[in-house]
N, C-alpha and C. Protein backbone atom coordinates (compact mmCIF):
# COMPACT_ATOMS: atom_id res chain seq x y z
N UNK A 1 -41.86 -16.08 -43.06
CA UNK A 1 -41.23 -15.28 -42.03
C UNK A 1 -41.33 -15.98 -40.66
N UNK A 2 -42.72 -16.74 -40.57
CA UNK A 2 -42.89 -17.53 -39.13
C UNK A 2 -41.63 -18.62 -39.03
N UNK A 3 -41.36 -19.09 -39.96
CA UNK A 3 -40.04 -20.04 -39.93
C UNK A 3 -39.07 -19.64 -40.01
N UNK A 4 -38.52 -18.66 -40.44
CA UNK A 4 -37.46 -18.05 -40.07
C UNK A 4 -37.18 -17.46 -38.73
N UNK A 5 -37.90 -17.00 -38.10
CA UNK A 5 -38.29 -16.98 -36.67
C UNK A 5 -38.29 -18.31 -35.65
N UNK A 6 -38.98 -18.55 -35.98
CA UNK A 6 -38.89 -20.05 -35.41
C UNK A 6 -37.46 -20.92 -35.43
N UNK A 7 -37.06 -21.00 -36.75
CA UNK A 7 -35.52 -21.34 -36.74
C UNK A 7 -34.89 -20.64 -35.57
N UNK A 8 -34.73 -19.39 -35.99
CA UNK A 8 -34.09 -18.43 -34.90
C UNK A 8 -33.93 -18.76 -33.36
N UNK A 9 -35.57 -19.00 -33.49
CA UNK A 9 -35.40 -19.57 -31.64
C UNK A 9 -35.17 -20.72 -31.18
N UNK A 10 -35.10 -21.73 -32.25
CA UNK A 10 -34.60 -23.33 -32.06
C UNK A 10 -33.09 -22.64 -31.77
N UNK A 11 -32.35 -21.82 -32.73
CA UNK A 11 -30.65 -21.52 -32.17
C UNK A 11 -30.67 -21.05 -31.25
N UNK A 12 -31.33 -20.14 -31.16
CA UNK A 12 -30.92 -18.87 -29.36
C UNK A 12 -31.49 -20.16 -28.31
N UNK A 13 -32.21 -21.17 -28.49
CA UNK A 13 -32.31 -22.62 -27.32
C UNK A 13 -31.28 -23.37 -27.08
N UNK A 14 -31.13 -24.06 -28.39
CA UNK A 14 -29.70 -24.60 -28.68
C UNK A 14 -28.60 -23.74 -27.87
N UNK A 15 -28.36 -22.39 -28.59
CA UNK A 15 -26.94 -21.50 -27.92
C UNK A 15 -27.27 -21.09 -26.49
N UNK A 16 -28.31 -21.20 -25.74
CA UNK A 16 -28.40 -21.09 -24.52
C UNK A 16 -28.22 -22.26 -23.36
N UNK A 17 -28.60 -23.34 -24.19
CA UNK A 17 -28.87 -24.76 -23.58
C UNK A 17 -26.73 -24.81 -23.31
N UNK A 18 -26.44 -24.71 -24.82
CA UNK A 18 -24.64 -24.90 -24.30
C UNK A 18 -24.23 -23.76 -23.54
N UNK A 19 -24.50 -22.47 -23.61
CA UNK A 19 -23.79 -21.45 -22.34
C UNK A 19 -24.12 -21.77 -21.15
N UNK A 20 -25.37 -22.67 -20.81
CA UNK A 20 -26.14 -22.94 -19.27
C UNK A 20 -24.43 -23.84 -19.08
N UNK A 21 -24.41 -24.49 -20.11
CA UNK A 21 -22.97 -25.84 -20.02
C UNK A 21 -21.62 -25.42 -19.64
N UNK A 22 -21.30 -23.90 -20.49
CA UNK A 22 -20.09 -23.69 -20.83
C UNK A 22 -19.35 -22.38 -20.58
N UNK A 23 -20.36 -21.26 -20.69
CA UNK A 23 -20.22 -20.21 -20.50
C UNK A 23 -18.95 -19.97 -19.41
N UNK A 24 -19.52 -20.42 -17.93
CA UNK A 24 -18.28 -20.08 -16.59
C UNK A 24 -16.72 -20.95 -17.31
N UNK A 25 -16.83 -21.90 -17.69
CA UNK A 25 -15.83 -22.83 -18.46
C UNK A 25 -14.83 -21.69 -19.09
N UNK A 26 -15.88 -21.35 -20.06
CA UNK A 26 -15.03 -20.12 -21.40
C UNK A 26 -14.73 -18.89 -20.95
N UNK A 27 -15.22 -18.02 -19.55
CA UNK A 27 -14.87 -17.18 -19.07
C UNK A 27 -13.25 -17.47 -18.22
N UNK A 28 -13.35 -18.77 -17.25
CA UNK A 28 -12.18 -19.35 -16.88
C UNK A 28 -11.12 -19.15 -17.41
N UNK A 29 -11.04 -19.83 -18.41
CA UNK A 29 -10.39 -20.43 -19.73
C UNK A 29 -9.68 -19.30 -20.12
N UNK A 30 -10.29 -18.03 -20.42
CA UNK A 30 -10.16 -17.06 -21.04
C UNK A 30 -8.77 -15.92 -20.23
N UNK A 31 -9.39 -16.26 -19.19
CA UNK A 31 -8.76 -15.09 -18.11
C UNK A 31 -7.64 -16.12 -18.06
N UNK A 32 -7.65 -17.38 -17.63
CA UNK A 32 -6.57 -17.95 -17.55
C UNK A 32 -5.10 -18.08 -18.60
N UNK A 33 -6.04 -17.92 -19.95
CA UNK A 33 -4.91 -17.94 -20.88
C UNK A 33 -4.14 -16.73 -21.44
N UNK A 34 -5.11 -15.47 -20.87
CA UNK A 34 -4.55 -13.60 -21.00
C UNK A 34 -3.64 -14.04 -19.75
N UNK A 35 -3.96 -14.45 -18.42
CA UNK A 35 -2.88 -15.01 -17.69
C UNK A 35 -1.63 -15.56 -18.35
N UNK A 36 -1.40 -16.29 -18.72
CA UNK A 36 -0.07 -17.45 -18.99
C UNK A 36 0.41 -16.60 -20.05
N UNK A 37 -0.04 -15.98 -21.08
CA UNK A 37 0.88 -15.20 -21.83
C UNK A 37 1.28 -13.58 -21.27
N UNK A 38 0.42 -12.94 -20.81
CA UNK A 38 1.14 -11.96 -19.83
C UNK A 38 2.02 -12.45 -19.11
N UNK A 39 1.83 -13.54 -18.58
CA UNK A 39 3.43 -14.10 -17.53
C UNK A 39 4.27 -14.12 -18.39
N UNK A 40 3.75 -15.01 -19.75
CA UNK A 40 5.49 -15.74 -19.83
C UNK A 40 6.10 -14.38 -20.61
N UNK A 41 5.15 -13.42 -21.29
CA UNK A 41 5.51 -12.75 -21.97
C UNK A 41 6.60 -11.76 -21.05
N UNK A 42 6.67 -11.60 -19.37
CA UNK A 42 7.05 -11.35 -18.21
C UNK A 42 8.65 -11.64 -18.42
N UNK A 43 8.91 -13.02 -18.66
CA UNK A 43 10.17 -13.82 -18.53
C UNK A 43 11.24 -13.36 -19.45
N UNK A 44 10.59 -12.58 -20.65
CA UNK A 44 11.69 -11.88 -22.00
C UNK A 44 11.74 -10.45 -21.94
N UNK A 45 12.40 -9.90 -21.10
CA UNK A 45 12.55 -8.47 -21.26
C UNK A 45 12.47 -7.93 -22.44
N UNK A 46 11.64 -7.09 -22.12
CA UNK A 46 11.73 -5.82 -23.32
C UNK A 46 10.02 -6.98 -24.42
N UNK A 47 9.65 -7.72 -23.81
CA UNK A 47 8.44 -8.17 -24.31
C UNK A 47 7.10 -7.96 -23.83
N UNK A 48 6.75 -7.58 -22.69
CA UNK A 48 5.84 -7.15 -22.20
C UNK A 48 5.80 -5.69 -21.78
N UNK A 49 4.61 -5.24 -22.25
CA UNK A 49 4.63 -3.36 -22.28
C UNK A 49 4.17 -3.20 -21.04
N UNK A 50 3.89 -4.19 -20.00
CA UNK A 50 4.06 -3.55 -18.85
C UNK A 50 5.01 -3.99 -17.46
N UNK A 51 6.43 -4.16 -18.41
CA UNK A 51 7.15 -4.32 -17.45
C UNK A 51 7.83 -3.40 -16.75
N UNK A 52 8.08 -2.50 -17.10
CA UNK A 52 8.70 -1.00 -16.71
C UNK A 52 7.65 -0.69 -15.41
N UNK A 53 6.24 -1.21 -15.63
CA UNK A 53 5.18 -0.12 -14.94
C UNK A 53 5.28 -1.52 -13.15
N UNK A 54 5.26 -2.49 -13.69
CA UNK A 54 5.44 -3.69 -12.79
C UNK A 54 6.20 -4.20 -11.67
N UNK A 55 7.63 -3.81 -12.74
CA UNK A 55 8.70 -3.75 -11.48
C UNK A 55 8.92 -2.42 -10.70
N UNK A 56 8.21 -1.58 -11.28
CA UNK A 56 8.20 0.18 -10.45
C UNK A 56 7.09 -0.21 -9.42
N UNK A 57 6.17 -0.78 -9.55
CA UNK A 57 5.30 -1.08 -8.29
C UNK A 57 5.62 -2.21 -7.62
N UNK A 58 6.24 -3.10 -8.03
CA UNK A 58 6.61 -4.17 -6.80
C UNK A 58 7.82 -3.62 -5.88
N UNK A 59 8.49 -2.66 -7.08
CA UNK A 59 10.08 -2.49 -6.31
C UNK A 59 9.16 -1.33 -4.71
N UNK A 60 7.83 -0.52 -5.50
CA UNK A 60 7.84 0.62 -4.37
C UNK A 60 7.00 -0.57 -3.48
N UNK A 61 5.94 -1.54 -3.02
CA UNK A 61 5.46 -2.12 -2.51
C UNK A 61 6.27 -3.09 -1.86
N UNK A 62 7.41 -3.34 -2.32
CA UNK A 62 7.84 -4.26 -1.46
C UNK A 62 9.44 -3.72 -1.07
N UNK A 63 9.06 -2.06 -1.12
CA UNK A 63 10.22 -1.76 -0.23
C UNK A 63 11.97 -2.01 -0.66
N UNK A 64 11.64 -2.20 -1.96
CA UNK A 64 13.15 -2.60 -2.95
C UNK A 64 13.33 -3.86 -2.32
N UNK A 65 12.97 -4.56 -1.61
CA UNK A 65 13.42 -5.92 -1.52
C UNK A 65 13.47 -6.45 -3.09
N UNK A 66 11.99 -6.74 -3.73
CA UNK A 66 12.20 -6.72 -5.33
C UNK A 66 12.53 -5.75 -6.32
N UNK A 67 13.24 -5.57 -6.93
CA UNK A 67 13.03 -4.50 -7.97
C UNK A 67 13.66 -5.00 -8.92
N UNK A 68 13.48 -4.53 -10.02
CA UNK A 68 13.89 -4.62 -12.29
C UNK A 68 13.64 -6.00 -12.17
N UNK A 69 14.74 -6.46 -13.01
CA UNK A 69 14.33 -7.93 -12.95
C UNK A 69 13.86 -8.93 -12.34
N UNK A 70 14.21 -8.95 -11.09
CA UNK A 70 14.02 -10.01 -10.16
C UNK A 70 12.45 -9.77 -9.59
N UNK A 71 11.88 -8.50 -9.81
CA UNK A 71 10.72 -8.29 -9.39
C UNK A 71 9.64 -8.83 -10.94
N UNK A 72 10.09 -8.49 -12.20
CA UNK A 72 9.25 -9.03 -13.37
C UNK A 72 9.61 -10.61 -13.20
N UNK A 73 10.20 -11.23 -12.91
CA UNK A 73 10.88 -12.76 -12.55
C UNK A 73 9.54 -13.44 -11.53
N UNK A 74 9.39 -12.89 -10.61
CA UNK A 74 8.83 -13.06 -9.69
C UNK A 74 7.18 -12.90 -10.18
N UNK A 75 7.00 -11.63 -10.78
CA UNK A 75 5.67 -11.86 -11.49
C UNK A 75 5.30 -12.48 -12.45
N UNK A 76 6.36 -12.85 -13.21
CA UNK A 76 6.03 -13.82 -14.47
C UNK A 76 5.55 -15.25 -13.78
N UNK A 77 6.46 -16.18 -12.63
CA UNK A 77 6.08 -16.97 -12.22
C UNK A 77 4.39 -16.90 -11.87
N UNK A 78 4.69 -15.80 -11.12
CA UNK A 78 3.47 -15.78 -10.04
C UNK A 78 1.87 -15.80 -11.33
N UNK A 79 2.18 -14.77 -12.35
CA UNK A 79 0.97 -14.48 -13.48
C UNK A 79 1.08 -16.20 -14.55
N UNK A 80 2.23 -16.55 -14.59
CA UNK A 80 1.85 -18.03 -15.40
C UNK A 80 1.43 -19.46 -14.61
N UNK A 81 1.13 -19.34 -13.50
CA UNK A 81 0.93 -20.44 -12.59
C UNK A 81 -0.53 -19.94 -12.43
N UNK A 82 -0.79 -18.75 -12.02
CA UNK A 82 -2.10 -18.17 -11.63
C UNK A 82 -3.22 -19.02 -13.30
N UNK A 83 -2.66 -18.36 -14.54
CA UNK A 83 -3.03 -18.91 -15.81
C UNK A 83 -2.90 -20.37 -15.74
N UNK A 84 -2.18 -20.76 -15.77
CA UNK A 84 -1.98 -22.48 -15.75
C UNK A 84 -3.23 -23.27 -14.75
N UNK A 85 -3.31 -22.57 -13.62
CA UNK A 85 -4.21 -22.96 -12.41
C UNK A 85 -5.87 -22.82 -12.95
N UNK A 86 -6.25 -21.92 -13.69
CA UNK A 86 -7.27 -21.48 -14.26
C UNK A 86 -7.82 -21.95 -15.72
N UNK A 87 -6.59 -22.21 -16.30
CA UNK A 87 -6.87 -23.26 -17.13
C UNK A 87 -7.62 -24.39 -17.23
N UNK A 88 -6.47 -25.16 -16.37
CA UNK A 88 -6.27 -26.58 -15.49
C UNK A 88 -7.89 -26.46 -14.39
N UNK A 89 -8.21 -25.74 -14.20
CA UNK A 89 -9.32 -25.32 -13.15
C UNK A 89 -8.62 -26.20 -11.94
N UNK A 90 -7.71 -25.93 -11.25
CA UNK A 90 -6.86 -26.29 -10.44
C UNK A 90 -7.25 -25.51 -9.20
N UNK A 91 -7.59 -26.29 -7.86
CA UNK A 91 -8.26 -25.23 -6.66
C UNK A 91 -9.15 -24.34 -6.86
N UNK A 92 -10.47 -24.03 -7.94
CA UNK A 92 -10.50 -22.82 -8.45
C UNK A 92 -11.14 -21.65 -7.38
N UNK A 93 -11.67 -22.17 -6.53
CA UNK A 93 -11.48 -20.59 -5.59
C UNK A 93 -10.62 -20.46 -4.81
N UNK A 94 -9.26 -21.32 -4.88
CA UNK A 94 -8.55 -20.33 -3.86
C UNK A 94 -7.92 -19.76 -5.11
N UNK A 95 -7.28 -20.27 -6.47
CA UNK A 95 -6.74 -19.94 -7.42
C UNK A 95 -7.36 -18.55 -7.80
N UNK A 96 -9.25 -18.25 -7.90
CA UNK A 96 -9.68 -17.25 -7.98
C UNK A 96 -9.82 -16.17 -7.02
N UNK A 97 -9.59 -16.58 -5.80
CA UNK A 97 -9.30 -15.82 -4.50
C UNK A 97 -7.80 -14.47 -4.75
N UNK A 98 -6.57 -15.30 -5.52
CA UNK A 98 -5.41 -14.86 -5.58
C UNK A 98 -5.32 -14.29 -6.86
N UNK A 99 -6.46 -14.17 -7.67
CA UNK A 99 -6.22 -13.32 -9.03
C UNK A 99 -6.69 -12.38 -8.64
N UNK A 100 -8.20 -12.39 -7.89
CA UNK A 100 -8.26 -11.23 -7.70
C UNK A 100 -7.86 -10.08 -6.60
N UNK A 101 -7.26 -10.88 -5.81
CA UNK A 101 -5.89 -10.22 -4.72
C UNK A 101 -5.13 -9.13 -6.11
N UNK A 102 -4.58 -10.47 -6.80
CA UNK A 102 -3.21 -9.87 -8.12
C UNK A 102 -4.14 -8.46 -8.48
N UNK A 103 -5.70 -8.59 -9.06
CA UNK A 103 -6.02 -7.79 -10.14
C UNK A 103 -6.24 -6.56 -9.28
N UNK A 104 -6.60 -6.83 -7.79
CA UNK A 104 -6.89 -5.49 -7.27
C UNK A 104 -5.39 -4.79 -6.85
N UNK A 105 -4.06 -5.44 -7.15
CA UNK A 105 -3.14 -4.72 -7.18
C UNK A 105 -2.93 -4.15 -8.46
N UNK A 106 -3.07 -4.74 -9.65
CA UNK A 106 -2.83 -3.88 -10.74
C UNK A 106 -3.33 -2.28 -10.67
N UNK A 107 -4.10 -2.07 -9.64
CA UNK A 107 -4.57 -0.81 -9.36
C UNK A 107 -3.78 0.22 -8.79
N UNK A 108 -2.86 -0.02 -7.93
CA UNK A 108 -2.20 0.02 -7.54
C UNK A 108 -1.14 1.43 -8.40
N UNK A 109 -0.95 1.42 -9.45
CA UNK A 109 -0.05 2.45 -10.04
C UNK A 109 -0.75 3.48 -10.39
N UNK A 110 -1.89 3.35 -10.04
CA UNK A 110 -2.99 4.77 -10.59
C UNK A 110 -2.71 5.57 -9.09
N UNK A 111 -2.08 5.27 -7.86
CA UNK A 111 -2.27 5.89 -6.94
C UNK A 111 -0.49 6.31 -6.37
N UNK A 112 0.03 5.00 -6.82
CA UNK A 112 1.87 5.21 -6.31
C UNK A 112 2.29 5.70 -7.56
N UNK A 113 2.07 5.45 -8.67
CA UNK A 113 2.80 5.75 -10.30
C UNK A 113 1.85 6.54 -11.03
N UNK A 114 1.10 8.00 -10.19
CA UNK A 114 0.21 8.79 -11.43
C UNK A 114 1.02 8.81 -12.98
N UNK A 115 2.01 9.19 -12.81
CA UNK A 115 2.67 9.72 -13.71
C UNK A 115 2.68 8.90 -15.33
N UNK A 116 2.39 7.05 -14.88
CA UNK A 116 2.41 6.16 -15.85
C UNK A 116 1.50 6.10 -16.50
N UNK A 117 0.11 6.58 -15.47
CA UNK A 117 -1.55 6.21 -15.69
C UNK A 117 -2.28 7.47 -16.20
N UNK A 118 -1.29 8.82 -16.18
CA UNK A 118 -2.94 9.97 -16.18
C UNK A 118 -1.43 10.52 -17.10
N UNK A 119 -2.23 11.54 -18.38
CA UNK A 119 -1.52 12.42 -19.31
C UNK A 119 -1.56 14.14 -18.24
N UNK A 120 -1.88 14.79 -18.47
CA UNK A 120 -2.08 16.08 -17.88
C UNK A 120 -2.99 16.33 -16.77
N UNK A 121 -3.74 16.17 -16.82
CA UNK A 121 -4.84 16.06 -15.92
C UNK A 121 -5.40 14.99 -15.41
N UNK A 122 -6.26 14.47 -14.04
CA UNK A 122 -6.08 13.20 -13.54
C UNK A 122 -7.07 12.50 -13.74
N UNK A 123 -7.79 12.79 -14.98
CA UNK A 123 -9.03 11.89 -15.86
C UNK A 123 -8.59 11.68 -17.22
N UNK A 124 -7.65 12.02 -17.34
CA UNK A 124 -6.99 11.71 -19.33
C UNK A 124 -6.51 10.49 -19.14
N UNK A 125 -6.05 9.21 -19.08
CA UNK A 125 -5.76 7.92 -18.54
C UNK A 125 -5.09 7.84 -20.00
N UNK A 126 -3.88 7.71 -19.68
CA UNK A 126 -2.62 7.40 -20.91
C UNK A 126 -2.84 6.36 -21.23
N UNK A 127 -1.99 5.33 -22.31
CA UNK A 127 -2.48 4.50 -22.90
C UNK A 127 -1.72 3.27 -21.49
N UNK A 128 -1.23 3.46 -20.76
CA UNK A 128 -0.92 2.26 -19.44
C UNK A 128 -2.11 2.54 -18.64
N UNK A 129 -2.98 3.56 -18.53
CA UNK A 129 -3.84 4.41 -17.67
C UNK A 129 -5.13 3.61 -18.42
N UNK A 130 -4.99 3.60 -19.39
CA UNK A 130 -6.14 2.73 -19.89
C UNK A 130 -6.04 0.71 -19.66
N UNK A 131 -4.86 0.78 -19.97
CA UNK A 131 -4.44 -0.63 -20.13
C UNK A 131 -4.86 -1.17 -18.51
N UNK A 132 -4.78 -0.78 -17.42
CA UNK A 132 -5.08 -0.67 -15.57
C UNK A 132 -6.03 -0.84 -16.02
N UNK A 133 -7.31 0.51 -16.35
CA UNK A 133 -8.09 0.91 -16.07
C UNK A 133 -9.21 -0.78 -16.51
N UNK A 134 -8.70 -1.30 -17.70
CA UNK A 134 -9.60 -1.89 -18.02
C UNK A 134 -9.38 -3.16 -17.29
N UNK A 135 -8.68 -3.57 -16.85
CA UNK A 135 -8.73 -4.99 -16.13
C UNK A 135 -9.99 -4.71 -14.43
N UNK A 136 -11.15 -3.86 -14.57
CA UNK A 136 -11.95 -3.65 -14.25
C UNK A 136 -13.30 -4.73 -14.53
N UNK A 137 -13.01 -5.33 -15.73
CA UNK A 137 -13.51 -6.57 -16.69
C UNK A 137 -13.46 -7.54 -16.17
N UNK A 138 -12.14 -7.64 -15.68
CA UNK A 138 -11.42 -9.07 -15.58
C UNK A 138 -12.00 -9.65 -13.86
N UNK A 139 -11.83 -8.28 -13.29
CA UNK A 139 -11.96 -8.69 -12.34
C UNK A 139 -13.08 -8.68 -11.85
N UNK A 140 -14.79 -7.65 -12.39
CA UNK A 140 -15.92 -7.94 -12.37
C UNK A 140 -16.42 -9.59 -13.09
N UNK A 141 -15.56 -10.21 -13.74
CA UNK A 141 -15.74 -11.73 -14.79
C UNK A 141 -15.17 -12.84 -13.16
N UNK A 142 -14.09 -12.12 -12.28
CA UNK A 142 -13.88 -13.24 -11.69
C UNK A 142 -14.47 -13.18 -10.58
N UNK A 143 -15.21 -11.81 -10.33
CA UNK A 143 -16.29 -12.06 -9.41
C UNK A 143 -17.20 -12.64 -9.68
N UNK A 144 -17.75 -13.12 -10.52
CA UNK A 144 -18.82 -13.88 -11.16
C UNK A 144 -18.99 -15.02 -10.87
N UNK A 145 -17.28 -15.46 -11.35
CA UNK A 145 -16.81 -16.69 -11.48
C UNK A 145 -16.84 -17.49 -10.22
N UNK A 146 -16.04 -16.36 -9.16
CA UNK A 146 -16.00 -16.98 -7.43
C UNK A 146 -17.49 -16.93 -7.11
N UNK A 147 -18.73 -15.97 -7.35
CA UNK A 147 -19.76 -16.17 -7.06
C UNK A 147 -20.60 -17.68 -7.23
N UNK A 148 -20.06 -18.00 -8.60
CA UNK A 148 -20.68 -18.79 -9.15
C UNK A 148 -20.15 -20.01 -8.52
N UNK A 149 -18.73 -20.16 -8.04
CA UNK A 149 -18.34 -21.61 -7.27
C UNK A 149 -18.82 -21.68 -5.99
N UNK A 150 -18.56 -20.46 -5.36
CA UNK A 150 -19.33 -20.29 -4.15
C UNK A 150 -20.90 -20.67 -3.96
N UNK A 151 -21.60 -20.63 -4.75
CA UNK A 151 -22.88 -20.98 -4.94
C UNK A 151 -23.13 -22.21 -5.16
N UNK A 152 -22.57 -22.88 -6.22
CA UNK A 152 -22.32 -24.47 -6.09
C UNK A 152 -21.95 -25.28 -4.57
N UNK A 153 -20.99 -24.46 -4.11
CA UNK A 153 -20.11 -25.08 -2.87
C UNK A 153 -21.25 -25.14 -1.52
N UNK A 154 -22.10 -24.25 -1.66
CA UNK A 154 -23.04 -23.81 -0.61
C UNK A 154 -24.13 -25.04 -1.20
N UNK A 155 -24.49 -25.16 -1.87
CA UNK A 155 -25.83 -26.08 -2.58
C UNK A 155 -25.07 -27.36 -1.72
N UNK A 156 -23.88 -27.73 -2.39
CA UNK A 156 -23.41 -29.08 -2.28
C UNK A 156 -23.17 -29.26 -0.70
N UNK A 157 -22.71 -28.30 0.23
CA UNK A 157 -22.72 -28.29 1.66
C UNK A 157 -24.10 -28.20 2.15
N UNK A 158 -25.05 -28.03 1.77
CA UNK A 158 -26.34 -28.37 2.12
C UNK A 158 -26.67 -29.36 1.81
N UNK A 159 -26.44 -30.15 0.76
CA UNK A 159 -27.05 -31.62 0.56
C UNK A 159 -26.03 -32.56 1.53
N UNK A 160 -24.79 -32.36 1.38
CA UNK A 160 -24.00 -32.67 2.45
C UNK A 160 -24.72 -33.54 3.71
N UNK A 161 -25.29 -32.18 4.60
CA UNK A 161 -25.32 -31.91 5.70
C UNK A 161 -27.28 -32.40 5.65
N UNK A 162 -27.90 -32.88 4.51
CA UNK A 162 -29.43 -33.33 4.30
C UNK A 162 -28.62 -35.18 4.10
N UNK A 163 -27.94 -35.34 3.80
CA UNK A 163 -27.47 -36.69 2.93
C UNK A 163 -27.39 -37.69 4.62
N UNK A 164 -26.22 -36.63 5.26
CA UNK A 164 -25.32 -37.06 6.41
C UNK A 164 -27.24 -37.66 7.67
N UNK A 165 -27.75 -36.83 7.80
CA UNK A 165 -29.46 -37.04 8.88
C UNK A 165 -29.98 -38.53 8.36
N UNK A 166 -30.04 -38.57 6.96
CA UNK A 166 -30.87 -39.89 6.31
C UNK A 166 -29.76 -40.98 6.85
């Protein structure tokens, strides 16, 4: 039983030693690629179940300047570049700066569009009411994520600024 144990904790070393490696990587990665297929899935009407709810909040936020198509057009770009960028780990905090701009608008229809988000009463969260509700995930994962570059960025501007005196 002591070796079977022991095995055990040679893996949970091993599987910790690669998440110290990889973990922020695979969280990236992750959000980035629910990104790029929510976009492109954006670009084929009648393929994404939340396009109806999308262009009803860009059309009321931006004042019908956007609305139906040209407003899901506009978000497909905007959600498959955001994915592509996150992928690619391309700029990643300003790239993570502007998702979570995007994710704290997905909020957005629980307050202009009750009607999409709540069944009868204004705690029953319909199945779009849920679908909002949970990108609560996404965007506690990319606070993490900006924490976590931000923290690097601060280390490395301190050695910086120790490197630059010598």
């Amino acid at each position: 039983m002591r070796r079977l144990l022991d095995a055990l904790e040679d893996v949970e070393r091993i599987w910790v030693k690669w998440l110290d490696k990889h973990a922020y990587d695979c969280l990236r990665i992750s959000i980035g690629l629910i990104y790029l297929i929510f976009g492109l899935l954006k670009f084929f009407p009648q393929y994404s179940p939340a396009e109806q709810l999308a262009a009803d909040t860009i059309c009321i936020i931006t004042f019908d300047v956007l609305s139906g198509n040209a407003a899901c057009i506009v978000l497909a770009i905007m959600e498959t570049l955001i994915g592509v960028a996150l992928i690619v780990n391309f700029k990643a905090r300003a790239t993570i700066l502007v998702t979570i701009w995007h994710m704290c608008c997905t909020f957005l229809p629980l307050v202009l569009l009750p009607q999409y988000a709540f069944n009868q009463d204004p705690f029953s969260f319909s199945i779009v009411g849920q679908y909002i509700f949970k990108n609560l995930i996404i965007l506690s994962a990319l606070m993490v994520l900006y924490r976590n570059l931000a923290s690097k960025a601060s280390k490395h501007a301190v050695l910086d600024v120790t490197e630059r005196k010598n």
